[in-house]
C-alpha atoms as a PDB file:
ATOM      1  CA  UNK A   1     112.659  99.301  62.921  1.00  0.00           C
ATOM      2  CA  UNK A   2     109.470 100.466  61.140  1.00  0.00           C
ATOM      3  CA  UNK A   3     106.562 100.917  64.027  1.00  0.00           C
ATOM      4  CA  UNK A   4     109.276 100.746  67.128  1.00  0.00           C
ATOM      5  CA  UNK A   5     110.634 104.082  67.338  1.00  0.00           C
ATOM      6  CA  UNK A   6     112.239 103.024  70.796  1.00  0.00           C
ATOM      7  CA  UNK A   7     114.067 100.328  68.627  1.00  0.00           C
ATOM      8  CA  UNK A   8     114.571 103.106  65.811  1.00  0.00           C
ATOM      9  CA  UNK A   9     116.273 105.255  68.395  1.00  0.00           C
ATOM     10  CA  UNK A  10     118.646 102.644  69.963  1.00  0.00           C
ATOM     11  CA  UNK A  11     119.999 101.675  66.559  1.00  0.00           C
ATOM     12  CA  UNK A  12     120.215 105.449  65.550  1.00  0.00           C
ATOM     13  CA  UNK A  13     122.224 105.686  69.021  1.00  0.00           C
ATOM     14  CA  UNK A  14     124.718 102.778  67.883  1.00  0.00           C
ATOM     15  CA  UNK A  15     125.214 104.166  64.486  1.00  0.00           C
ATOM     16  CA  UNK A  16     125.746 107.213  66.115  1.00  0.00           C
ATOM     17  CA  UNK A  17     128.513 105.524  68.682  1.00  0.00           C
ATOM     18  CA  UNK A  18     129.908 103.554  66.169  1.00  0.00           C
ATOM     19  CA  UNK A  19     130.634 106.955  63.826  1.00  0.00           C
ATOM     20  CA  UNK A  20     130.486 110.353  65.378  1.00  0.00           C
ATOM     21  CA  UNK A  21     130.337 111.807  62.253  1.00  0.00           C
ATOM     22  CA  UNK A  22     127.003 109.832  60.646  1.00  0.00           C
ATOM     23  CA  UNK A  23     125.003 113.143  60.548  1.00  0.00           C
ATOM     24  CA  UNK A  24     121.839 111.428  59.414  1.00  0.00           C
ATOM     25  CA  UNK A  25     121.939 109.409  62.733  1.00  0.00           C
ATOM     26  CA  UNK A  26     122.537 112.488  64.352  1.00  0.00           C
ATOM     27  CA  UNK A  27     119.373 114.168  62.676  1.00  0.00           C
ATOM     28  CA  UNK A  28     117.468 111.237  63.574  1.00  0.00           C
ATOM     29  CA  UNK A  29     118.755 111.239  67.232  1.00  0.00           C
ATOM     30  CA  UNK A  30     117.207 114.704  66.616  1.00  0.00           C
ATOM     31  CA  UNK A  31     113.761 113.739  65.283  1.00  0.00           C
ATOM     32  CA  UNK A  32     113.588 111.130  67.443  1.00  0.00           C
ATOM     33  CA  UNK A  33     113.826 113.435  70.859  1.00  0.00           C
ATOM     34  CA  UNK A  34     111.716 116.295  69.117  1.00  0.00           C
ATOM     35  CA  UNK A  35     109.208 113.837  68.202  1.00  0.00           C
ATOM     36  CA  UNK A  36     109.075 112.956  71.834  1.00  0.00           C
ATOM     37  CA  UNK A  37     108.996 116.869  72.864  1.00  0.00           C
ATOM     38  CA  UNK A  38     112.350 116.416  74.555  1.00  0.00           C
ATOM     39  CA  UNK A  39     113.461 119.793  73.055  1.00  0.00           C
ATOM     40  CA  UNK A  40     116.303 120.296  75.256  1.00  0.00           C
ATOM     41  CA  UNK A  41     117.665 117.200  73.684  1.00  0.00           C
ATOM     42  CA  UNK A  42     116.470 117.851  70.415  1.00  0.00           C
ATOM     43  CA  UNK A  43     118.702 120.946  70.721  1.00  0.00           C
ATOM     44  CA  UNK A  44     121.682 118.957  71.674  1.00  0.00           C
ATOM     45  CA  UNK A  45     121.697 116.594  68.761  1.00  0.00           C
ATOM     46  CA  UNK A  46     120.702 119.343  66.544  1.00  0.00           C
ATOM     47  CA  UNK A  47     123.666 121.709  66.903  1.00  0.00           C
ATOM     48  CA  UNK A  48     125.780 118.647  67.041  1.00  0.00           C
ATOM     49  CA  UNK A  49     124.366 117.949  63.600  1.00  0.00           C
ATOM     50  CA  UNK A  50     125.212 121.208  62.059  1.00  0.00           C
ATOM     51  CA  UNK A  51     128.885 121.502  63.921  1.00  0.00           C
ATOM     52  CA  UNK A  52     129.750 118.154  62.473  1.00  0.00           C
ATOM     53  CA  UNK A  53     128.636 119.547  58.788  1.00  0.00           C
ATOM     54  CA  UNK A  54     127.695 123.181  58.481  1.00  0.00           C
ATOM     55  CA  UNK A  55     126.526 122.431  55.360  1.00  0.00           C
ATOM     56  CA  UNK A  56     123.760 119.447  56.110  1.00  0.00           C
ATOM     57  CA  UNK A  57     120.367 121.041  55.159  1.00  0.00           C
ATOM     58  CA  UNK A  58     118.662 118.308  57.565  1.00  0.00           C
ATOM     59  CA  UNK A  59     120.582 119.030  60.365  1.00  0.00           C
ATOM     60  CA  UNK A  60     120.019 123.293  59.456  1.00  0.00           C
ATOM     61  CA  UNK A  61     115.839 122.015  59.368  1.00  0.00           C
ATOM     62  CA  UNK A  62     116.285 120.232  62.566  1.00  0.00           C
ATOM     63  CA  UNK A  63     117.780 123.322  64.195  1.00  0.00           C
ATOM     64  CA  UNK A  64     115.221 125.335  62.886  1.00  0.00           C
ATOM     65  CA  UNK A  65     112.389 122.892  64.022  1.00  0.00           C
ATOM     66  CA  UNK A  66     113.546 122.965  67.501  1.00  0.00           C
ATOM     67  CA  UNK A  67     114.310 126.481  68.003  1.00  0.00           C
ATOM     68  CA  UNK A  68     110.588 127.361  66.799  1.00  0.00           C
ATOM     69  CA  UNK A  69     109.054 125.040  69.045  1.00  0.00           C
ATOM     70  CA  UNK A  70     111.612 125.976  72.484  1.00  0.00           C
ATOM     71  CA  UNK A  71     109.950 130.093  71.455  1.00  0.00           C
ATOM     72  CA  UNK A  72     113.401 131.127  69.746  1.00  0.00           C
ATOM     73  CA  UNK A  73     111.516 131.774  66.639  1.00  0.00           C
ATOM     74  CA  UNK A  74     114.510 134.370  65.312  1.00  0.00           C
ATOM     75  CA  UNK A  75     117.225 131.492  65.783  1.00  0.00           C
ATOM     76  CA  UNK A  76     114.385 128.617  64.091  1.00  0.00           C
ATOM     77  CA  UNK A  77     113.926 131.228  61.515  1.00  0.00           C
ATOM     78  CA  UNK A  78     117.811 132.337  60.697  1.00  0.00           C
ATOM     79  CA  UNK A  79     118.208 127.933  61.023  1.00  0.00           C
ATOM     80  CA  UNK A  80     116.000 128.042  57.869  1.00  0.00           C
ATOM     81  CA  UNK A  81     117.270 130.918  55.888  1.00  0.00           C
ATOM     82  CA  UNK A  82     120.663 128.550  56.294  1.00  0.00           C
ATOM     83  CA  UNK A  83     118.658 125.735  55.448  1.00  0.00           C
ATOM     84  CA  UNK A  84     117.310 127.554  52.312  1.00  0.00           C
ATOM     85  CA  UNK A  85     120.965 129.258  50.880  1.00  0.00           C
ATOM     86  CA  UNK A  86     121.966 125.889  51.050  1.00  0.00           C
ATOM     87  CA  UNK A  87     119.178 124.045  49.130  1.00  0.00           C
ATOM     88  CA  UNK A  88     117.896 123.994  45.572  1.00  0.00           C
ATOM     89  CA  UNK A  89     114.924 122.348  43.997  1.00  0.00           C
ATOM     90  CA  UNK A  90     112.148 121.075  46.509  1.00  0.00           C
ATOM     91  CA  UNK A  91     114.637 121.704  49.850  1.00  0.00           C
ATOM     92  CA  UNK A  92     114.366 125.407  48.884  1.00  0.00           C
ATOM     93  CA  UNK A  93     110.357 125.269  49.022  1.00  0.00           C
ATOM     94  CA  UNK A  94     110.862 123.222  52.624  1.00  0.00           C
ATOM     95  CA  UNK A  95     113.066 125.946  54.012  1.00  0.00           C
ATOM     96  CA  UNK A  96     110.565 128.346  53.078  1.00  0.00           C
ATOM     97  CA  UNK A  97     107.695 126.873  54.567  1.00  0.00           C
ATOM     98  CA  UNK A  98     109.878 126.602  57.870  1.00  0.00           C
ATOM     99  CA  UNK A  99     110.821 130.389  57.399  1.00  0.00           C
ATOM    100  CA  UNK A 100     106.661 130.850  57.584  1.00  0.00           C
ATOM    101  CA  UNK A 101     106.506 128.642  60.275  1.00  0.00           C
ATOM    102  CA  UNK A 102     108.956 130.306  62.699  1.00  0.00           C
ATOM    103  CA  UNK A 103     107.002 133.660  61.772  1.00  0.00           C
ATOM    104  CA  UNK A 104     103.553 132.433  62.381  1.00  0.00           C
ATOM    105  CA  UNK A 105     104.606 130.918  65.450  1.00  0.00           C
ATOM    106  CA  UNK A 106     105.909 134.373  66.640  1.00  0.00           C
ATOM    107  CA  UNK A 107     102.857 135.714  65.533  1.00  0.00           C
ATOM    108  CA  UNK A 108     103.996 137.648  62.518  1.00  0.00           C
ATOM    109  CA  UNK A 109     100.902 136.352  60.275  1.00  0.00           C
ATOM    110  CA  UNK A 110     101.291 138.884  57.977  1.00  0.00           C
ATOM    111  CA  UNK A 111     104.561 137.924  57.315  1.00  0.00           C
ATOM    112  CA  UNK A 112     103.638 133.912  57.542  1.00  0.00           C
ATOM    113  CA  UNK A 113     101.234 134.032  55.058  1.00  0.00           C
ATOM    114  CA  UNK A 114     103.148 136.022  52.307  1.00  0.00           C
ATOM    115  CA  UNK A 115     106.330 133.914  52.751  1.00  0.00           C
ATOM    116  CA  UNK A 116     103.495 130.196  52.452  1.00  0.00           C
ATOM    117  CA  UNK A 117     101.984 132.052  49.180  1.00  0.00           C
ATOM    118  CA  UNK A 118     105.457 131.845  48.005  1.00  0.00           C
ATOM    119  CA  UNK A 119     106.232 128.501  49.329  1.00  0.00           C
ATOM    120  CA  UNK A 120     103.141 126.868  47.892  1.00  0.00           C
ATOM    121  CA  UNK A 121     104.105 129.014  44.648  1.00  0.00           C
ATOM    122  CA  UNK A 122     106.908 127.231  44.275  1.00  0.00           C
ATOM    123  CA  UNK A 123     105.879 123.867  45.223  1.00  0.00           C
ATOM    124  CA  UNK A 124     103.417 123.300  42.046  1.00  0.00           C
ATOM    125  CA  UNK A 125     106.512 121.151  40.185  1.00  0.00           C
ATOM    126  CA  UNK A 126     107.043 119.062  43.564  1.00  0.00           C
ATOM    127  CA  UNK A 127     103.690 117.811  44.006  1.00  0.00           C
ATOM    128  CA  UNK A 128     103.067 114.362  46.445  1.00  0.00           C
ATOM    129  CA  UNK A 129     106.403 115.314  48.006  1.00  0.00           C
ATOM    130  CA  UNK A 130     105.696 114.110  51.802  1.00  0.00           C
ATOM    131  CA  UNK A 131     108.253 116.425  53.664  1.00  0.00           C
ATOM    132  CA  UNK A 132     106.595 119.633  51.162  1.00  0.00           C
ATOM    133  CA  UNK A 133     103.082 119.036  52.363  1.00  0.00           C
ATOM    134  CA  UNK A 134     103.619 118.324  55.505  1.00  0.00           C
ATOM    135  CA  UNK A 135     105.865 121.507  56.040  1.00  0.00           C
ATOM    136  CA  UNK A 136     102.863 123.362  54.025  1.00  0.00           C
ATOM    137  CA  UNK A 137     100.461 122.312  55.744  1.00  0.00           C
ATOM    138  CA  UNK A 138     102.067 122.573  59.474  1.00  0.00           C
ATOM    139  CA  UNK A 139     102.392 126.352  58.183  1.00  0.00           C
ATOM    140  CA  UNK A 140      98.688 126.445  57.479  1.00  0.00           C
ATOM    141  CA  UNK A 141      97.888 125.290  60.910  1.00  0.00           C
ATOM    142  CA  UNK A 142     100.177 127.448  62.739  1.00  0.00           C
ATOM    143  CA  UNK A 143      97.928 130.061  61.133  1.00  0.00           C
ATOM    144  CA  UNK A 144      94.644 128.440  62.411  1.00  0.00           C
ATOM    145  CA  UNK A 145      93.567 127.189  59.022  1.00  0.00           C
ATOM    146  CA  UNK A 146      92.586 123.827  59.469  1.00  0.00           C
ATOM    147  CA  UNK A 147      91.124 122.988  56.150  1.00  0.00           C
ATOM    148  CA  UNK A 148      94.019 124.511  54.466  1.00  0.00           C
ATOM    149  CA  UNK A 149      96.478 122.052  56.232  1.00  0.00           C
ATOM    150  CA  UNK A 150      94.131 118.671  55.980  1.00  0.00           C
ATOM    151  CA  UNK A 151      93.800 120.090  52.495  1.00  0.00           C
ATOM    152  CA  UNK A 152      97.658 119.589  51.710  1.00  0.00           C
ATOM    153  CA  UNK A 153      98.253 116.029  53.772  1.00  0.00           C
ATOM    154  CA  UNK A 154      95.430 114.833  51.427  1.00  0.00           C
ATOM    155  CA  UNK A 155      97.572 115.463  48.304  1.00  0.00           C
ATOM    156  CA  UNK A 156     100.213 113.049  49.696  1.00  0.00           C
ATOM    157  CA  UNK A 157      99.837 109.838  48.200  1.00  0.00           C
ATOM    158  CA  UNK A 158      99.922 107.122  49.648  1.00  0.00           C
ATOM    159  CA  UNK A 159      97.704 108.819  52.615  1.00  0.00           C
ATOM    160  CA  UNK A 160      99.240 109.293  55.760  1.00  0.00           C
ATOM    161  CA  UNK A 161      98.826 106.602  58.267  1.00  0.00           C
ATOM    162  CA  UNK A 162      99.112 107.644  62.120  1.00  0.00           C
ATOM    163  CA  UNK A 163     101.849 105.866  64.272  1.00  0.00           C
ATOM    164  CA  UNK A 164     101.109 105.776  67.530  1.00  0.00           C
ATOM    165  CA  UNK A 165     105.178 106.697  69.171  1.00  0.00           C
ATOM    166  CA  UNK A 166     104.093 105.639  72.282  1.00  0.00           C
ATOM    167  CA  UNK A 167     103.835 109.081  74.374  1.00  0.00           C
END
């Protein structure tokens, strides 16, 4: 369904009918609503992610994603911290950067910026990972740093090419 995300969605939906349990439709259903800024939604597909499988870092991410941008940056941050005790490699470095997130949305800079230093840190062996920069560099631009976050999407490789998701 690459390019329809109205067509993405519906076949996430079926998937999702046709197996309660699929949690990656479930984080999709989840994408899909939060990329649409249906948060309330979101929210709903979310937690259903997480209560089918406590231990699905995706659906922990999603939880966190939402929560940060409905202004519960305490639950988007503890959704991260789960996120992160569950992870190793590269998902540990993604948790992180959603931990900085949630605390330079709330406007604990201070905070946000020591917990990216660490998350960038950590991120030299996982270089031209897309979810890592983009999680980097959303971080960087929570914090009003522009070139900082252009600076990261540019390490992705291929470069990013803008969908328009019909808004």
């Amino acid at each position: 369904e690459s390019g329809d995300m109205r067509a993405a969605t519906d076949a996430f939906r079926r998937s999702v009918r046709a197996d309660p349990r699929y949690t990656q439709g479930i984080a999709f259903l989840t994408l899909a609503h939060y990329w649409h800024r249906a948060y309330d939604s979101a929210a709903v597909w979310a937690d259903s992610a997480v209560a089918v499988d406590p231990n699905y870092i995706l659906g922990w991410a999603n939880v966190g994603f939402v929560a940060i941008e409905r202004g519960d940056y305490a639950r988007g941050r503890a959704a991260f911290d789960a996120a992160r005790r569950l992870s190793t490699n590269v998902e540990v470095v993604n948790a992180e950067a959603g931990i900085a997130l949630a605390e330079a949305r709330a406007g604990r800079t201070t905070e946000a910026r020591a917990l990216l230093r660490q998350a960038e840190a950590a991120a030299g062996p996982y270089r031209n990972g897309l979810h890592t920069d983009v999680w980097l560099a959303q971080v960087h631009a929570a914090l009003g740093d522009a070139t900082q976050a252009m600076d990261w999407l540019r390490r992705y490789e291929p470069p990013f090419i803008i969908i328009d998701f019909g808004t």
